[in-house]
N, C-alpha and C. Protein backbone atom coordinates (compact mmCIF):
# COMPACT_ATOMS: atom_id res chain seq x y z
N UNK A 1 -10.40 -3.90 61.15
CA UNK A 1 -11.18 -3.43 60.03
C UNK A 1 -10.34 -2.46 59.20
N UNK A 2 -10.66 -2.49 57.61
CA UNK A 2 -9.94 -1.65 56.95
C UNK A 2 -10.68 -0.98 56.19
N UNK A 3 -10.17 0.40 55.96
CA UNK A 3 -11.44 1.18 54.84
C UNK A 3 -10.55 1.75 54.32
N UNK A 4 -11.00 1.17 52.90
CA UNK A 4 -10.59 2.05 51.68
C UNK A 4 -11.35 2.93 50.57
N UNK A 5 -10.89 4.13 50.52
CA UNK A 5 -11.55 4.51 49.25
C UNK A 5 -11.38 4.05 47.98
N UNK A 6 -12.87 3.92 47.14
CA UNK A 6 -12.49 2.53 46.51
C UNK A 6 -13.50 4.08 45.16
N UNK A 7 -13.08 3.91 43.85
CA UNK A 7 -14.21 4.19 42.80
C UNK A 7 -15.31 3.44 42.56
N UNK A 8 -15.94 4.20 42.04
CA UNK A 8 -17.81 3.78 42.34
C UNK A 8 -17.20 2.67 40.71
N UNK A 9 -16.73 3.17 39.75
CA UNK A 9 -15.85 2.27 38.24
C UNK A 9 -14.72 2.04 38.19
N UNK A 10 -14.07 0.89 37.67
CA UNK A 10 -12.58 1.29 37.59
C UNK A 10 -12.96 1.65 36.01
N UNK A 11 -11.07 1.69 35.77
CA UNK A 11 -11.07 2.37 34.77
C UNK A 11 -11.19 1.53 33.17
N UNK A 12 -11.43 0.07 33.89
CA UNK A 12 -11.58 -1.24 33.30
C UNK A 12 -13.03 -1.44 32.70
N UNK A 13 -13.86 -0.79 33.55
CA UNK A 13 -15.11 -0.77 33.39
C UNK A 13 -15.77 -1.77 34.84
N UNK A 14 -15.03 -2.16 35.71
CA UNK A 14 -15.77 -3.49 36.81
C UNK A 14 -16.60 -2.25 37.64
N UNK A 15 -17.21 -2.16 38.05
CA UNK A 15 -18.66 -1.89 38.53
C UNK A 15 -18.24 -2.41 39.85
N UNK A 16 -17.49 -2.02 40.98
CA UNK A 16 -17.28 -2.02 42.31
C UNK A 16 -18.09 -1.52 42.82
N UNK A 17 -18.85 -0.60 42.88
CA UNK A 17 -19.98 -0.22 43.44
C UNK A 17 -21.35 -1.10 43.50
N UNK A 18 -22.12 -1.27 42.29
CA UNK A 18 -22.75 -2.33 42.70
C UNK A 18 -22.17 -3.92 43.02
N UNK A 19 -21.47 -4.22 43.05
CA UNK A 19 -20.96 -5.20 43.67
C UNK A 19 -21.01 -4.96 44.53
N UNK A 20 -20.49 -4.15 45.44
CA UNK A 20 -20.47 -3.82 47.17
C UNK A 20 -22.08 -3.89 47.51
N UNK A 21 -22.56 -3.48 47.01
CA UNK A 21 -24.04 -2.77 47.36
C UNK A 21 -25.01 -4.62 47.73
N UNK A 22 -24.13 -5.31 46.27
CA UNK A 22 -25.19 -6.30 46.07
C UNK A 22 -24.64 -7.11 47.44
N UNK A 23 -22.85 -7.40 47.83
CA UNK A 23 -22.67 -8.29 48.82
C UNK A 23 -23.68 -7.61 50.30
N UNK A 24 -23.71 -6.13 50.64
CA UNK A 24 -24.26 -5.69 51.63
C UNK A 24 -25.54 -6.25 52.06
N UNK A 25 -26.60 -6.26 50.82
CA UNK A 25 -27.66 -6.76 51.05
C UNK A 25 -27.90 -8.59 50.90
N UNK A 26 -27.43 -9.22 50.60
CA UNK A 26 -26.79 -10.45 50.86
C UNK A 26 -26.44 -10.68 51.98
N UNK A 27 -25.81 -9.78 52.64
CA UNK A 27 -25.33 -10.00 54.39
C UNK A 27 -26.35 -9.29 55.20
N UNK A 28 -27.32 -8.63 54.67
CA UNK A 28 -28.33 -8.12 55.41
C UNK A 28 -29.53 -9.38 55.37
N UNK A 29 -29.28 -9.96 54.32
CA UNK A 29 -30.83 -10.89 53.99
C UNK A 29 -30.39 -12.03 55.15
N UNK A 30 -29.21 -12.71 55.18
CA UNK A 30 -28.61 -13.37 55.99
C UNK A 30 -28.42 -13.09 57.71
N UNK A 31 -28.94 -11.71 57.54
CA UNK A 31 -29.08 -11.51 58.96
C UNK A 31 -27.29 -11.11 59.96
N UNK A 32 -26.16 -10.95 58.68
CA UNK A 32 -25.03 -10.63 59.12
C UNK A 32 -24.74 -9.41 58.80
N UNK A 33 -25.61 -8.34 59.42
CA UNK A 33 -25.03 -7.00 59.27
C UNK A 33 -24.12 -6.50 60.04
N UNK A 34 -23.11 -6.89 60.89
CA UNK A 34 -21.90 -6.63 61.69
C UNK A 34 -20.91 -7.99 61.11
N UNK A 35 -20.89 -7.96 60.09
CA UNK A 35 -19.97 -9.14 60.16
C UNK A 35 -19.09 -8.88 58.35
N UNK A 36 -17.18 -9.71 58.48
CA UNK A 36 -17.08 -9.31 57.45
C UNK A 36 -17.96 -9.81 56.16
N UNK A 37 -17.66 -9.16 54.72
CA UNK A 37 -17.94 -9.37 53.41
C UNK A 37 -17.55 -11.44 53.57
N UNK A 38 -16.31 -11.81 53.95
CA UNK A 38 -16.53 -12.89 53.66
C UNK A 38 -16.40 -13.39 54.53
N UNK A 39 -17.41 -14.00 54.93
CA UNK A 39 -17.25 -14.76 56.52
C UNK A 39 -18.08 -16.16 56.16
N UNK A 40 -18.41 -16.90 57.19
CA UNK A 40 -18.80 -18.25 56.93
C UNK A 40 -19.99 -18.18 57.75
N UNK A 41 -21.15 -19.38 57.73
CA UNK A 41 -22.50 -19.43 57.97
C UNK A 41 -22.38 -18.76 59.25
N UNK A 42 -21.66 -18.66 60.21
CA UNK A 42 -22.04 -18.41 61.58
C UNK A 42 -21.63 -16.76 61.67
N UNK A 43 -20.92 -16.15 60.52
CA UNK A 43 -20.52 -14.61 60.63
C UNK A 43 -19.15 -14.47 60.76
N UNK A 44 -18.45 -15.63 60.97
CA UNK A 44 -16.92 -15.49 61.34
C UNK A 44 -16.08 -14.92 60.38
N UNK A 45 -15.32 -14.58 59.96
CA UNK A 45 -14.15 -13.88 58.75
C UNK A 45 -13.91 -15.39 58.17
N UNK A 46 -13.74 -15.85 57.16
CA UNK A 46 -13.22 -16.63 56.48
C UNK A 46 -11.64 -16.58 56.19
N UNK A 47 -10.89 -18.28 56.38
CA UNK A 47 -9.46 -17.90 56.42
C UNK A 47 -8.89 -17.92 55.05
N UNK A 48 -8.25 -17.40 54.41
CA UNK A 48 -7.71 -17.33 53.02
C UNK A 48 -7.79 -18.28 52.52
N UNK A 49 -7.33 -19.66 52.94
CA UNK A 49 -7.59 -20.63 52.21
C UNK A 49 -9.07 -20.94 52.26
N UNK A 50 -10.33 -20.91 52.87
CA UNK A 50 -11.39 -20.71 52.16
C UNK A 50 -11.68 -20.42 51.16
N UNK A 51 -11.77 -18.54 51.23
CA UNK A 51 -11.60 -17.81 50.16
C UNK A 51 -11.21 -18.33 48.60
N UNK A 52 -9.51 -18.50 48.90
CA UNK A 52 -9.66 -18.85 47.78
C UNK A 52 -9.76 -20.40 47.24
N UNK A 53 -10.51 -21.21 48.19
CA UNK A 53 -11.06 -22.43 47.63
C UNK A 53 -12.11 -22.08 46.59
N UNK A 54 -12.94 -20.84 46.96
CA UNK A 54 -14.39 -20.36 46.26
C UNK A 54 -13.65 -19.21 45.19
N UNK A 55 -12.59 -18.45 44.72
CA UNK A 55 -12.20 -18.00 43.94
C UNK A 55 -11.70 -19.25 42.82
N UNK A 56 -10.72 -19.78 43.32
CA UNK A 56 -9.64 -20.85 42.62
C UNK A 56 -10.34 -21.72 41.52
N UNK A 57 -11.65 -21.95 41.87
CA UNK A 57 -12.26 -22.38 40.49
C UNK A 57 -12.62 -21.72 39.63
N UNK A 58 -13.45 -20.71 39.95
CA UNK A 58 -13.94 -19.18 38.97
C UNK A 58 -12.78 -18.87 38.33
N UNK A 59 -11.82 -18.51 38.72
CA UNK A 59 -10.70 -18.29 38.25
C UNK A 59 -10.00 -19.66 37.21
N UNK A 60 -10.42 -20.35 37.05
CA UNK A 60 -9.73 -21.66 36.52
C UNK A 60 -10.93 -21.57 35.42
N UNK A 61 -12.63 -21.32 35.95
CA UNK A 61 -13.75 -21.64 34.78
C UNK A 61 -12.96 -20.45 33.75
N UNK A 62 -12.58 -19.36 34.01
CA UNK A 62 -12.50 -18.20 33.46
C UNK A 62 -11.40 -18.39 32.43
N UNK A 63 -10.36 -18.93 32.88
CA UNK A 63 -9.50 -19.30 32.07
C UNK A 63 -9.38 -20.04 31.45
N UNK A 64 -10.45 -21.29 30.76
CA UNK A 64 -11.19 -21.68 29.92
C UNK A 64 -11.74 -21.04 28.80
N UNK A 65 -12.41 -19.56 28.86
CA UNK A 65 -13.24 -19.04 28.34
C UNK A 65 -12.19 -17.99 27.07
N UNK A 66 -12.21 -18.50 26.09
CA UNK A 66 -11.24 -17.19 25.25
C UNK A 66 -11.10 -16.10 25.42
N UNK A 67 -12.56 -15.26 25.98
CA UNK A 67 -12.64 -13.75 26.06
C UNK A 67 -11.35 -13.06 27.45
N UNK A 68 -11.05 -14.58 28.18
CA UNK A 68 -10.15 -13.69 29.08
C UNK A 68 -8.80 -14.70 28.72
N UNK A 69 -8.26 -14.99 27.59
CA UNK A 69 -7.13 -15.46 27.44
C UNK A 69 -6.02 -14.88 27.61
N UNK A 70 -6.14 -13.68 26.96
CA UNK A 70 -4.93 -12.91 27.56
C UNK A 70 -4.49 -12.83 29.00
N UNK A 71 -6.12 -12.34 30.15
CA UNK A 71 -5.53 -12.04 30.90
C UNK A 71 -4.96 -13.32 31.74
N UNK A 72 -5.57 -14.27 31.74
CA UNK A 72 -5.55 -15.83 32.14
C UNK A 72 -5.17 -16.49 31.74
N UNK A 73 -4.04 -17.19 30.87
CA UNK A 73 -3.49 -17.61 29.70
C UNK A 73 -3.26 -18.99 30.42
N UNK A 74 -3.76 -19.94 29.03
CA UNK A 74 -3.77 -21.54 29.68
C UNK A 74 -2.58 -22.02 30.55
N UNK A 75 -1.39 -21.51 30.59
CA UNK A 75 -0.54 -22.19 31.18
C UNK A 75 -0.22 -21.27 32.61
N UNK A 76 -1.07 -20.88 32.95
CA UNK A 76 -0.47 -19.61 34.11
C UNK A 76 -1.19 -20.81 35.20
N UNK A 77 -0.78 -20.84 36.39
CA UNK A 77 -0.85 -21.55 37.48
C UNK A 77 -1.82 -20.78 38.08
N UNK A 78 -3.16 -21.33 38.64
CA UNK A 78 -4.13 -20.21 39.06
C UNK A 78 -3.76 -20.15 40.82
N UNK A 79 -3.51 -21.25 41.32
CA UNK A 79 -3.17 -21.68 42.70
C UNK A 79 -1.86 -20.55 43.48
N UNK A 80 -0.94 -20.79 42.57
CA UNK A 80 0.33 -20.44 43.05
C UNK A 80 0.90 -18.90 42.62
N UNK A 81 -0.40 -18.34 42.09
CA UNK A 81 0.03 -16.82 41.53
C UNK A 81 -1.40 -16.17 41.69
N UNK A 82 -2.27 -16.76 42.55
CA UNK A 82 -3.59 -15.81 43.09
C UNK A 82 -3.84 -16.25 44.30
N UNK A 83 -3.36 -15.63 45.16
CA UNK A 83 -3.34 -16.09 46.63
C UNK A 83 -4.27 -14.54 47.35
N UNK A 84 -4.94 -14.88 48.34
CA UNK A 84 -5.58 -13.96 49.03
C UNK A 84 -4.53 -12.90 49.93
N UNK A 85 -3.44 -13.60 50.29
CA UNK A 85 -2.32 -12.76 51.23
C UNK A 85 -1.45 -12.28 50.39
N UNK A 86 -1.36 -11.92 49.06
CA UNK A 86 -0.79 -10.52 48.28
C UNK A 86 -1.18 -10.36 47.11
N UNK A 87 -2.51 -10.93 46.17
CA UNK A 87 -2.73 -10.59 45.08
C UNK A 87 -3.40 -9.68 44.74
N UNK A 88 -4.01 -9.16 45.69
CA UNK A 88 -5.07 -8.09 45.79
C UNK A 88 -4.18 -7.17 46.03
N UNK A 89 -3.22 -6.86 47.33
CA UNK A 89 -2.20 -5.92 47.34
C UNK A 89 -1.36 -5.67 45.73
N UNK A 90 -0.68 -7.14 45.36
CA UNK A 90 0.11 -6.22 44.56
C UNK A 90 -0.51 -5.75 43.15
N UNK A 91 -1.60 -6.43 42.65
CA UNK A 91 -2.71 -5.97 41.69
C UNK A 91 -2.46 -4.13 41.82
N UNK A 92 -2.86 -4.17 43.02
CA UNK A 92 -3.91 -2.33 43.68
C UNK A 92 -1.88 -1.62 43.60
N UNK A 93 -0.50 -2.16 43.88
CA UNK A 93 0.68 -1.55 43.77
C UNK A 93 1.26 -1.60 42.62
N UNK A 94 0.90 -2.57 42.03
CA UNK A 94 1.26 -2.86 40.41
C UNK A 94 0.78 -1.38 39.63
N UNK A 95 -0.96 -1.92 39.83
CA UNK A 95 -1.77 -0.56 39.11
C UNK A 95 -1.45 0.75 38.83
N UNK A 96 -1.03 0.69 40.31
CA UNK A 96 -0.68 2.35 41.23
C UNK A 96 0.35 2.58 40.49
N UNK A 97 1.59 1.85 40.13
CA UNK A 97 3.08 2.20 39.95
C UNK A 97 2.94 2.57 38.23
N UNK A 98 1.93 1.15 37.73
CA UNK A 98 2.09 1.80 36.31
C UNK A 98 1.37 3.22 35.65
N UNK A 99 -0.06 3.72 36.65
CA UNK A 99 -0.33 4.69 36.41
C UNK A 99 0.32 6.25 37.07
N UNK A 100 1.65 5.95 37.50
CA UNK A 100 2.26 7.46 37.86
C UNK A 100 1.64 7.62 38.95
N UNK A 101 1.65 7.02 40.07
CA UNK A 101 1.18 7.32 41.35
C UNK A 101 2.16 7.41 42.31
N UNK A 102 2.64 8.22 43.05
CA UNK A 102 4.15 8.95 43.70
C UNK A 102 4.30 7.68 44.72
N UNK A 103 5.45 6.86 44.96
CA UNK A 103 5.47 6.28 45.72
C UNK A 103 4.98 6.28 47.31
N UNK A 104 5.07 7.61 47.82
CA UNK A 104 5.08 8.14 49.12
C UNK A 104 3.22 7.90 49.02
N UNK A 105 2.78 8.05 47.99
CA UNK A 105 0.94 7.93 48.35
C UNK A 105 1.01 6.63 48.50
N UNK A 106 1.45 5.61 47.72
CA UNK A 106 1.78 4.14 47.35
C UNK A 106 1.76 3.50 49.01
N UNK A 107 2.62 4.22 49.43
CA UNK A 107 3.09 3.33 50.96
C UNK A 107 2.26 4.03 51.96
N UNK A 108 1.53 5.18 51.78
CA UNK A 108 0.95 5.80 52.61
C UNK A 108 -0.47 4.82 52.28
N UNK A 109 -1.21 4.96 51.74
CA UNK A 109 -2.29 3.86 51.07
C UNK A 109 -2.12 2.56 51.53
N UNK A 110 -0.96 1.87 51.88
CA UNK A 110 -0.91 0.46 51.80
C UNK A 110 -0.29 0.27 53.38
N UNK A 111 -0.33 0.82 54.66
CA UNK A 111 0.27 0.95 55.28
C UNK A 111 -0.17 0.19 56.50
N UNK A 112 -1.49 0.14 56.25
CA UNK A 112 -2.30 -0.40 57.03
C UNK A 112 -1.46 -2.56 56.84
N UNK A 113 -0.77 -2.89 55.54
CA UNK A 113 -0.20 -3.84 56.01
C UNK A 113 1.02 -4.16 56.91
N UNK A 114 0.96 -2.93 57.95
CA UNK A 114 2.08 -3.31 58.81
C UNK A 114 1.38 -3.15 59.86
N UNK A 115 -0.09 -3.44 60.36
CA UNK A 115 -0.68 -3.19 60.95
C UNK A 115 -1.16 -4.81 60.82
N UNK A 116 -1.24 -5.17 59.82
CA UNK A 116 -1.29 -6.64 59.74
C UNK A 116 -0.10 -7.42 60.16
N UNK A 117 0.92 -7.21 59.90
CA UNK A 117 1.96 -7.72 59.95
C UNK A 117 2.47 -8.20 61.62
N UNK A 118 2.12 -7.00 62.14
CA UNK A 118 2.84 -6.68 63.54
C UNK A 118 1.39 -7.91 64.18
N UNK A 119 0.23 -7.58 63.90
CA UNK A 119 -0.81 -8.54 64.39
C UNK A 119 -1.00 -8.04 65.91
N UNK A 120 -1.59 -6.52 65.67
CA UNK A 120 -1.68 -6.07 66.90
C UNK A 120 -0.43 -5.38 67.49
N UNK A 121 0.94 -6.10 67.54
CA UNK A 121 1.61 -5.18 68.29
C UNK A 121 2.15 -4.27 67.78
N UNK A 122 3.04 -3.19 68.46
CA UNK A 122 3.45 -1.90 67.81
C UNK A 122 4.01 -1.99 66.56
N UNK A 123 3.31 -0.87 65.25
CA UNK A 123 3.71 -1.19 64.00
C UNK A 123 4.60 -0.60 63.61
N UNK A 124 5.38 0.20 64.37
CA UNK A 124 6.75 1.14 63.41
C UNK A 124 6.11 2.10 62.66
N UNK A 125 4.98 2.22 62.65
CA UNK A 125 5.18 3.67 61.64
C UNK A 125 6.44 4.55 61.61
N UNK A 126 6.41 5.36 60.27
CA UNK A 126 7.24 6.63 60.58
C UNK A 126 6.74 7.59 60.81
N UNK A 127 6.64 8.72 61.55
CA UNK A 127 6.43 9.84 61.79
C UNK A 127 5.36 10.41 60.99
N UNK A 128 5.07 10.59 59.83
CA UNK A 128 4.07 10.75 59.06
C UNK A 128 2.77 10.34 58.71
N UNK A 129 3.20 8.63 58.77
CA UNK A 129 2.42 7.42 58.98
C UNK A 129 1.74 8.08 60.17
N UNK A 130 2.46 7.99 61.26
CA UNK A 130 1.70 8.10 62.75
C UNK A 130 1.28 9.15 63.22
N UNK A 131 1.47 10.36 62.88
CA UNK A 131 0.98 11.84 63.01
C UNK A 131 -0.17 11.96 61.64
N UNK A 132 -0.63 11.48 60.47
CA UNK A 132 -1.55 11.89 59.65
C UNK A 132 -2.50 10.97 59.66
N UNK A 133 -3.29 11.82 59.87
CA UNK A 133 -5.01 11.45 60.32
C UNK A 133 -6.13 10.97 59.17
N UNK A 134 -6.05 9.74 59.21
CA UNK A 134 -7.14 9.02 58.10
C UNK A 134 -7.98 10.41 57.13
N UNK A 135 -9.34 10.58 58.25
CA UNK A 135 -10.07 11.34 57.40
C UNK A 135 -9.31 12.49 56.92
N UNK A 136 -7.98 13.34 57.76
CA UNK A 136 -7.46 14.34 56.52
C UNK A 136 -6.47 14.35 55.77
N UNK A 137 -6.77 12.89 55.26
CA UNK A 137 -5.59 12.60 54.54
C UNK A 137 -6.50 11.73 53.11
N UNK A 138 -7.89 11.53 52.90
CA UNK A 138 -8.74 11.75 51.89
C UNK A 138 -8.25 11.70 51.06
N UNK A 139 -7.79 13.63 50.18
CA UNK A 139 -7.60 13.97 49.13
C UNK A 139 -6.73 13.35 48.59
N UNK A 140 -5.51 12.98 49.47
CA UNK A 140 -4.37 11.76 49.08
C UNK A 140 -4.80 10.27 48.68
N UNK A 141 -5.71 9.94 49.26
CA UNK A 141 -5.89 8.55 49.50
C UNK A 141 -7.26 8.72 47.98
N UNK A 142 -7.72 9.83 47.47
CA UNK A 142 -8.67 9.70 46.39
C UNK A 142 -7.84 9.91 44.99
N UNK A 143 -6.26 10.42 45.60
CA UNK A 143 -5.82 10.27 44.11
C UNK A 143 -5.30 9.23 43.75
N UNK A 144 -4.78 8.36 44.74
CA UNK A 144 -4.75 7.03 44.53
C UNK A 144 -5.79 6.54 43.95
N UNK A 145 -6.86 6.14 44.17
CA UNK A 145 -8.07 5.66 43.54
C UNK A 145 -8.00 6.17 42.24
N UNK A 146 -7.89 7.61 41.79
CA UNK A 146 -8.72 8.27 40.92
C UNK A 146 -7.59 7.57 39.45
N UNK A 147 -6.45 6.88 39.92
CA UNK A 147 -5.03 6.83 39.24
C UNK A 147 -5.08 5.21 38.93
N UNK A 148 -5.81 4.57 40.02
CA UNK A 148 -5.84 2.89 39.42
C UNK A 148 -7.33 2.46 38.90
């Protein structure tokens, strides 16, 4: 499991907050309140290529639509440049880097993917990584947020 501090707005205007709120009760009506955001009829985690079987079109209707041409532009490949195993990462490092966010929060924030990586076994932290303690490390982890 991963927890991030996330803004209730970005600075885009997307409304992450009720979105969260609305998938919660969706997984409550369904009767999957221990289970992840995207999982499949029985509660299981869904494998990326699921995922983005159910993104990959939205994303394709969208880029149809003029109002998001810029960001979706007819010739951009939706398959091969929105993948579930780093688009969300480098989106949230992209963000971070162009709004002046100190690298050291950057890798401290994102660290938890070597925790993926290793897949359980020992992750290498460095010293900092492995001596600083989630909850008091907050104020760091909210200026990240407060910056993308």
């Amino acid at each position: 499991m991963h927890v991030f501090p996330l803004a209730n707005e970005t600075k885009t205007g997307v409304r992450i907050r009720i979105w969260l709120e609305r998938v919660v009760e969706i997984l409550k009506s369904e009767k999957k309140e221990n289970c992840p955001a995207f999982c499949d009829e029985e509660g299981y985690q869904m494998k990326e290529k699921e995922v983005e079987a159910v993104f990959h079109p939205i994303l394709r209707m969208m880029q149809k639509d003029k109002k998001y041409a810029e960001m979706l532009p007819a010739e951009l490949e939706i398959e091969g440049n929105y993948m579930c195993s780093r688009s969300f990462r480098r989106g949230s490092a992209t963000t971070a880097l162009n709004n002046g966010v100190d690298e050291v929060v950057i890798k401290f924030v994102h660290r938890w993917g070597k925790i993926e990586a290793k897949k359980g076994a020992c992750t290498g932290f460095n010293m900092l990584e492995h001596y600083a303690h989630g909850e008091l490390t907050r104020p760091m982890q909210f200026s990240f947020v407060s910056k993308v």
